[in-house]
C-alpha atoms as a PDB file:
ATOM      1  CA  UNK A   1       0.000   0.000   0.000  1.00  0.00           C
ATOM      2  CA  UNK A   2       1.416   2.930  -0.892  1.00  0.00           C
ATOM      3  CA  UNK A   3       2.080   5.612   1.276  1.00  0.00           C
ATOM      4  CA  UNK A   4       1.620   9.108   2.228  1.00  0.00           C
ATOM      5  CA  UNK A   5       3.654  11.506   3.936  1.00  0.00           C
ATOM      6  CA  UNK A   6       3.449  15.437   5.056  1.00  0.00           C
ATOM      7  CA  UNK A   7       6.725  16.350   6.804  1.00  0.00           C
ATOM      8  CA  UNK A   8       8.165  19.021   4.614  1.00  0.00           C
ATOM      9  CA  UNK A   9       5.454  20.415   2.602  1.00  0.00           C
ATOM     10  CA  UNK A  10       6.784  19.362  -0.553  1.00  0.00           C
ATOM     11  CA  UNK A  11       5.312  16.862  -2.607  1.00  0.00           C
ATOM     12  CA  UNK A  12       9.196  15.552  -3.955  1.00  0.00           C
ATOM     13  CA  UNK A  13      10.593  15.356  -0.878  1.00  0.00           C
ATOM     14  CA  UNK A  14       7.673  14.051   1.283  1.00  0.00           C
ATOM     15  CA  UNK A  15       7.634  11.223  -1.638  1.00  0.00           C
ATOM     16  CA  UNK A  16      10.683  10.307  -1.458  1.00  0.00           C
ATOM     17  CA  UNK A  17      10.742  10.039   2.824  1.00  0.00           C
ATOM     18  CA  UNK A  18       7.496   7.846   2.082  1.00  0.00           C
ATOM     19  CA  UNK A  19       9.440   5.566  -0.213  1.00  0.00           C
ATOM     20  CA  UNK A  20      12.701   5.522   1.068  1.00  0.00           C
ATOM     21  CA  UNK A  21      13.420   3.767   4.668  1.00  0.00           C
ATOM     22  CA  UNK A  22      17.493   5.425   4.155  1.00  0.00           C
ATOM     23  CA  UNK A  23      15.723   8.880   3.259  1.00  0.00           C
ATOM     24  CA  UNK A  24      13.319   8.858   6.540  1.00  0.00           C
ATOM     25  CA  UNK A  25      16.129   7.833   9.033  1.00  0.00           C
ATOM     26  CA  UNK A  26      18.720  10.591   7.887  1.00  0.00           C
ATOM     27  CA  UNK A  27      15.912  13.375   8.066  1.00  0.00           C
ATOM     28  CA  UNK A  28      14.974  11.787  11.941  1.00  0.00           C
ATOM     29  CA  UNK A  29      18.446  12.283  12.147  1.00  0.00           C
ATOM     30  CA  UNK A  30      18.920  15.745  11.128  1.00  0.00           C
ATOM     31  CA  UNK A  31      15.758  16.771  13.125  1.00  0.00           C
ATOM     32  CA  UNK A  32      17.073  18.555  15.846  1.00  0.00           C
ATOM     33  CA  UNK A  33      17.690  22.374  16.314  1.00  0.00           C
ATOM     34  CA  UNK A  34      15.751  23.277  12.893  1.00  0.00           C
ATOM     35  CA  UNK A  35      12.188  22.723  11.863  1.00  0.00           C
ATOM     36  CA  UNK A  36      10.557  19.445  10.987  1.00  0.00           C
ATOM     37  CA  UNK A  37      10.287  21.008   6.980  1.00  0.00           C
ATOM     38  CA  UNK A  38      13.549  21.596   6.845  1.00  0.00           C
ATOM     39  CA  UNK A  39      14.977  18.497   8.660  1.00  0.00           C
ATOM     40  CA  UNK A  40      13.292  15.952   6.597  1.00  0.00           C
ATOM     41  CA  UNK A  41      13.931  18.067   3.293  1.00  0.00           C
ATOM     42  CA  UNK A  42      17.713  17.203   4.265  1.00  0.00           C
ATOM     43  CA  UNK A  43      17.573  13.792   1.841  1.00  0.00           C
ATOM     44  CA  UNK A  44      15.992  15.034  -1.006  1.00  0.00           C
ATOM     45  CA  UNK A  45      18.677  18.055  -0.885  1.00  0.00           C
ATOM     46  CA  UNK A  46      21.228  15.371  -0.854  1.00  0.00           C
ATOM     47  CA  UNK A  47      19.618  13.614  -3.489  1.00  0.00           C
ATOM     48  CA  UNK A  48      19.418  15.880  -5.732  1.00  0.00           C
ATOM     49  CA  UNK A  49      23.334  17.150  -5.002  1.00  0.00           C
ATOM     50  CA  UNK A  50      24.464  13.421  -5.837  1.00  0.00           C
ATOM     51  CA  UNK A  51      22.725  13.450  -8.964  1.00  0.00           C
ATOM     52  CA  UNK A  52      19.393  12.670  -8.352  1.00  0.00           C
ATOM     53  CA  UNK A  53      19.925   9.420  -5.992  1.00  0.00           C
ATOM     54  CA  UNK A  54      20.294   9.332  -2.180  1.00  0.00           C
ATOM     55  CA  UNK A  55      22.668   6.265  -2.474  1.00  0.00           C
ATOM     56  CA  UNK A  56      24.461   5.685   1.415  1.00  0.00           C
ATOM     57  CA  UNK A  57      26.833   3.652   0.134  1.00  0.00           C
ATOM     58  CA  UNK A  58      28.605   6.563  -1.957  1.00  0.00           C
ATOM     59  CA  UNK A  59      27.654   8.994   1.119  1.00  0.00           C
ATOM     60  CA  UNK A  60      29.746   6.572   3.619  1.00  0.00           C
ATOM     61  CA  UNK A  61      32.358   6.683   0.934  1.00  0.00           C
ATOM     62  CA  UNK A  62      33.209   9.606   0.010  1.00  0.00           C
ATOM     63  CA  UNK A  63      36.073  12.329   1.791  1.00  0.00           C
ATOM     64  CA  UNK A  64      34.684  13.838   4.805  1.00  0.00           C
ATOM     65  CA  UNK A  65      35.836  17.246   3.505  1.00  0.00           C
ATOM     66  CA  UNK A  66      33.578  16.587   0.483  1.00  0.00           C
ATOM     67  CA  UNK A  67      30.548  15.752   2.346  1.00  0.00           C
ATOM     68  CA  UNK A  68      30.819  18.260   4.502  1.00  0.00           C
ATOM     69  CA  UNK A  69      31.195  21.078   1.714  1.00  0.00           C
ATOM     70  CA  UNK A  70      28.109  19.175  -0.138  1.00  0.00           C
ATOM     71  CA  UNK A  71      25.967  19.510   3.171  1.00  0.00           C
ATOM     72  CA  UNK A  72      27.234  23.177   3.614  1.00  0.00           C
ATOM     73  CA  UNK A  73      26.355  24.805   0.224  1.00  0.00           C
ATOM     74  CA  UNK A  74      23.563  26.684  -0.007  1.00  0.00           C
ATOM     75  CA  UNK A  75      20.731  26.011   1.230  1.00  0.00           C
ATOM     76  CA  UNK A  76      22.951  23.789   4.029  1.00  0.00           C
ATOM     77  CA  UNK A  77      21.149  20.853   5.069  1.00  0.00           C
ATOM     78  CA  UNK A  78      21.242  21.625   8.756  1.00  0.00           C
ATOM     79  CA  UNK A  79      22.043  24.513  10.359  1.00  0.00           C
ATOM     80  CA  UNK A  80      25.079  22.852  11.694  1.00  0.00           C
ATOM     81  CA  UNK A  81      26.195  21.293   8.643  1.00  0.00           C
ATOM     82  CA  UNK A  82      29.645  20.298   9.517  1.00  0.00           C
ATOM     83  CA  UNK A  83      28.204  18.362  12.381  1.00  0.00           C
ATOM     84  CA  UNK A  84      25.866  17.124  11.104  1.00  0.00           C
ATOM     85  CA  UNK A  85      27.372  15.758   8.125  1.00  0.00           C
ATOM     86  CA  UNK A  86      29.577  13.618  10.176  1.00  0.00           C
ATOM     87  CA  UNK A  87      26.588  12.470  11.368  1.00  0.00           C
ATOM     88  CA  UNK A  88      25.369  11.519   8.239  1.00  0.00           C
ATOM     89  CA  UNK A  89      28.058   9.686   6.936  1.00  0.00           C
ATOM     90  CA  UNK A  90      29.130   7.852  10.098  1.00  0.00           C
ATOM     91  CA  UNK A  91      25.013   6.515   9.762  1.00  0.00           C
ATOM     92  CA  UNK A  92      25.225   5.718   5.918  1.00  0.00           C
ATOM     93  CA  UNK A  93      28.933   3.798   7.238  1.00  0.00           C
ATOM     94  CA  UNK A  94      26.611   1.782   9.678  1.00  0.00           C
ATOM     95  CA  UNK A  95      24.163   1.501   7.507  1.00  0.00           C
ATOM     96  CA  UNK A  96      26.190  -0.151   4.725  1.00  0.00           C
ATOM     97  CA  UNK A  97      28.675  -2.140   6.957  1.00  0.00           C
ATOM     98  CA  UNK A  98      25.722  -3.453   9.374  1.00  0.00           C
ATOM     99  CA  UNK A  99      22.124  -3.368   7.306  1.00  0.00           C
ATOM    100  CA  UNK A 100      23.621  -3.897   3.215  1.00  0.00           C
ATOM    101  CA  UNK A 101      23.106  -0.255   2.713  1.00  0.00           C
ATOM    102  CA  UNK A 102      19.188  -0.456   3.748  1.00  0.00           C
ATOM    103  CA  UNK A 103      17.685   1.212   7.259  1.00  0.00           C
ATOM    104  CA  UNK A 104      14.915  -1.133   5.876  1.00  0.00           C
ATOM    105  CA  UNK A 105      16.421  -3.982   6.941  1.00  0.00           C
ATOM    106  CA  UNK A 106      17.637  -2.781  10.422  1.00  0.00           C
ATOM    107  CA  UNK A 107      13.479  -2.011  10.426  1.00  0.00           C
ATOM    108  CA  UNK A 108      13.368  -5.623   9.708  1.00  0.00           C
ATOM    109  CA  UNK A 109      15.611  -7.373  11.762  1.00  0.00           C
ATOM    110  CA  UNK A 110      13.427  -6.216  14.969  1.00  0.00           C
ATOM    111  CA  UNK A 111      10.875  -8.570  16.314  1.00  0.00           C
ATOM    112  CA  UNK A 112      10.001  -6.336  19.287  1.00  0.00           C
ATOM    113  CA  UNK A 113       8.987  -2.545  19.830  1.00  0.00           C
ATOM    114  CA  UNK A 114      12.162  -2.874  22.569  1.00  0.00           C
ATOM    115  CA  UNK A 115      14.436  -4.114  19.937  1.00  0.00           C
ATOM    116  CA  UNK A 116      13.137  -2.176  17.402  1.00  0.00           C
ATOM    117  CA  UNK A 117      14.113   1.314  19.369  1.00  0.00           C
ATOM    118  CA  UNK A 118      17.867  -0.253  20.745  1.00  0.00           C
ATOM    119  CA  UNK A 119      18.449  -1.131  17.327  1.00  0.00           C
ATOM    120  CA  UNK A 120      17.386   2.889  16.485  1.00  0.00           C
ATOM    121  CA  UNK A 121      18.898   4.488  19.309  1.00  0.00           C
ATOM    122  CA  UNK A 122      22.249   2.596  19.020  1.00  0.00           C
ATOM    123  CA  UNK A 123      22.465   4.865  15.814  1.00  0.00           C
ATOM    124  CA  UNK A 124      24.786   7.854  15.716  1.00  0.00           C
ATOM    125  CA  UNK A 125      21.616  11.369  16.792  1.00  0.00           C
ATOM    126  CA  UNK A 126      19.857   9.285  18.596  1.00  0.00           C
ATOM    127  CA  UNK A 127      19.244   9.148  21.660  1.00  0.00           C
ATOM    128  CA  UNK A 128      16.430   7.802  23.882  1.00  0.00           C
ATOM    129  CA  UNK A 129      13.402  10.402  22.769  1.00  0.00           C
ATOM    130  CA  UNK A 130      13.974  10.293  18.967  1.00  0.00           C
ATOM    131  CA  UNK A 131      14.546   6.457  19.345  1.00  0.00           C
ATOM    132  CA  UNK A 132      11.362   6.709  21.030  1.00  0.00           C
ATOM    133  CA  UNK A 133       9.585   9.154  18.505  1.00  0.00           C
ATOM    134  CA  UNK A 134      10.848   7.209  15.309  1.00  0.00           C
ATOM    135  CA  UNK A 135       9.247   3.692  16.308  1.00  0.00           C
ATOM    136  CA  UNK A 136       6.291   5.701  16.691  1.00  0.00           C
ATOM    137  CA  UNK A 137       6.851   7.490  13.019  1.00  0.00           C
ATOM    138  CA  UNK A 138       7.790   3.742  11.652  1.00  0.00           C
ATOM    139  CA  UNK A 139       4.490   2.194  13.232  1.00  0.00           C
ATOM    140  CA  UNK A 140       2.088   4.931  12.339  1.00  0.00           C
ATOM    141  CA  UNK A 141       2.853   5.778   9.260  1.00  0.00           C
ATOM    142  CA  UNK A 142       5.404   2.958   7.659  1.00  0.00           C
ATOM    143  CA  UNK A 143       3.594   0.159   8.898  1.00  0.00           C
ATOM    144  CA  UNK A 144       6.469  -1.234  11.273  1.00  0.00           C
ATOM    145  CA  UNK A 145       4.357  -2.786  13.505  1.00  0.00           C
ATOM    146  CA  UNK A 146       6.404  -5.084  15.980  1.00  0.00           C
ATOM    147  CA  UNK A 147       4.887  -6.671  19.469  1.00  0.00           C
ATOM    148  CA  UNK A 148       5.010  -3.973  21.425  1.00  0.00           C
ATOM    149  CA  UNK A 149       5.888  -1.086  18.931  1.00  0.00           C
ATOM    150  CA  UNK A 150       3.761   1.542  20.714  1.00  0.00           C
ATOM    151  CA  UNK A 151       5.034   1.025  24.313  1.00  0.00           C
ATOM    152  CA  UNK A 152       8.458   1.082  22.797  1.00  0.00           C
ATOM    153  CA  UNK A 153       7.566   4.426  21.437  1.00  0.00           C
ATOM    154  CA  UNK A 154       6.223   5.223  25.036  1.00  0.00           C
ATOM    155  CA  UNK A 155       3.773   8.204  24.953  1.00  0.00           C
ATOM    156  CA  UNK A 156       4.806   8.703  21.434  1.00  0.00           C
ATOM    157  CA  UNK A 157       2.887   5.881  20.391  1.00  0.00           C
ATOM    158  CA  UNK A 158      -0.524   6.891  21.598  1.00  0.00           C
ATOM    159  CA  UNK A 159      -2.946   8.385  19.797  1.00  0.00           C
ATOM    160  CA  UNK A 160      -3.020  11.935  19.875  1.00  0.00           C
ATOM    161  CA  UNK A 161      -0.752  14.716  18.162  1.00  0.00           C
ATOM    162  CA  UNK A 162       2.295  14.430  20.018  1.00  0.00           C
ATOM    163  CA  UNK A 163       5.360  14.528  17.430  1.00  0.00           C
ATOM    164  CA  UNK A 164       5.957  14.152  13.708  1.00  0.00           C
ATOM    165  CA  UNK A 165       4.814  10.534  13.942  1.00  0.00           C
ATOM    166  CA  UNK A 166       1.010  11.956  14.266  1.00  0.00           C
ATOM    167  CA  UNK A 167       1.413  14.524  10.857  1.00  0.00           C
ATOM    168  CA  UNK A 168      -0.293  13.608   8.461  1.00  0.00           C
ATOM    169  CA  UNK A 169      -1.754  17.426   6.989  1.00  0.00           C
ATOM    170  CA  UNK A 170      -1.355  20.668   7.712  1.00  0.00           C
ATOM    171  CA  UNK A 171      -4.379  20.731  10.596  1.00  0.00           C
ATOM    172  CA  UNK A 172      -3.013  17.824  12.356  1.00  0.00           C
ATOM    173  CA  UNK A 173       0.999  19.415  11.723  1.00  0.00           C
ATOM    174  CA  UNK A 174      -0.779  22.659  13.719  1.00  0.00           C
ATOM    175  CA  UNK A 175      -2.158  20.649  16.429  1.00  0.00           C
ATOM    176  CA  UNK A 176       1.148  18.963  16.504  1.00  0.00           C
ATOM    177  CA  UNK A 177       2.954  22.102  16.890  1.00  0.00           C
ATOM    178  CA  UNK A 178       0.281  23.359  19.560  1.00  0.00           C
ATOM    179  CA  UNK A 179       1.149  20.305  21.852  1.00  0.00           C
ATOM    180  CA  UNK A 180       4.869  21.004  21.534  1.00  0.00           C
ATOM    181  CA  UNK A 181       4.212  24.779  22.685  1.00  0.00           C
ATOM    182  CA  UNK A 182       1.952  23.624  25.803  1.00  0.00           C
ATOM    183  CA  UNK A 183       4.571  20.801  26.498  1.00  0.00           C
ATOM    184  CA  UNK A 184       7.536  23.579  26.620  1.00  0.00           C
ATOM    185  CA  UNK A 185       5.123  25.873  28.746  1.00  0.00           C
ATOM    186  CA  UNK A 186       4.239  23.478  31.111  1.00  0.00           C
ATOM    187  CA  UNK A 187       7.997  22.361  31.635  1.00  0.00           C
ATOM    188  CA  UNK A 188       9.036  26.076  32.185  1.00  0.00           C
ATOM    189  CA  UNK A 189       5.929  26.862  34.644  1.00  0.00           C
ATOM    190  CA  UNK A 190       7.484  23.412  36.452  1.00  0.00           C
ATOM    191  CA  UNK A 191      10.876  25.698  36.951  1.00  0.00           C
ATOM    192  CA  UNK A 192       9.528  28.524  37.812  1.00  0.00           C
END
């Protein structure tokens, strides 16, 4: 079944995150300290700069001076390029040394929600939240559906609109975005 995705607002890019598992866990990756859009736009930007394919196996080998000028021309991937470049390619290196160059078969190899979200957060970016918030992305809206995917994914994997696992159009990206701003209020009333 094919699907459909709404993470960046394009209709290219959101394609190709629907279609490809190496494109969806390099813009999770990169989704940290910029918005959602651009984040998951990251993989079509570097398809497009390796001439129209996002192959991981030529992003793990090329120089890391190269990659890092590719991510860093304009419009940079990330707004931490250089970082997050290395990031990149030390995921692509993982991906091709442990998975034969396919996060689709890491996806695979998982026969529980817990596995499923070591396997993820054992990846370079992630730590225990995204882990968390990507099994919930995979099961929601990729169909990875291991026993016990949604209390892997912890609140994530409830229904509701709680990260970019629950966006699916613009009115439930805004009611995404309205959680987010109540979480952040609530968690600076809690210092106050």
């Amino acid at each position: 079944m094919p699907r459909t995705l709404y993470l960046t607002g394009d209709p290219d890019a959101d394609g190709l995150l629907a279609t490809d598992a190496n494109a969806l866990l390099i813009g999770m990756l990169l989704d940290q300290q910029v918005t959602m859009e651009k984040a998951f736009s990251g993989p079509a930007v570097l398809a497009e700069r390796l001439g129209g394919r996002l192959d991981v196996a030529t992003i793990a080998a090329m120089d890391p001076g190269e990659f890092v000028a590719l991510c860093s021309r304009t419009p940079a991937i990330h707004r931490f390029p250089k970082a997050m470049a290395e990031r990149v390619q030390n995921l692509c290196r993982i991906l091709v040394d442990s998975w034969d160059a396919d996060a689709a078969n890491l996806f695979a190899a998982a026969s529980t929600g817990r596995e499923l979200k070591k396997l993820i957060g054992a990846l370079p970016g992630f730590g225990e939240q995204k882990a968390r918030i990507f099994v919930a992305l995979l099961g929601k809206q990729w169909g990875v559906t291991p026993d016990g995917w949604r209390e892997a994914a912890g609140d994530f994997g409830q229904d509701g609109h709680r990260s970019v696992a629950d966006i699916t159009s613009p009115e439930t990206l805004r009611l995404v975005r309205e959680h987010k701003k109540e979480m952040k209020a609530a968690a600076k009333a809690s210092k106050g």
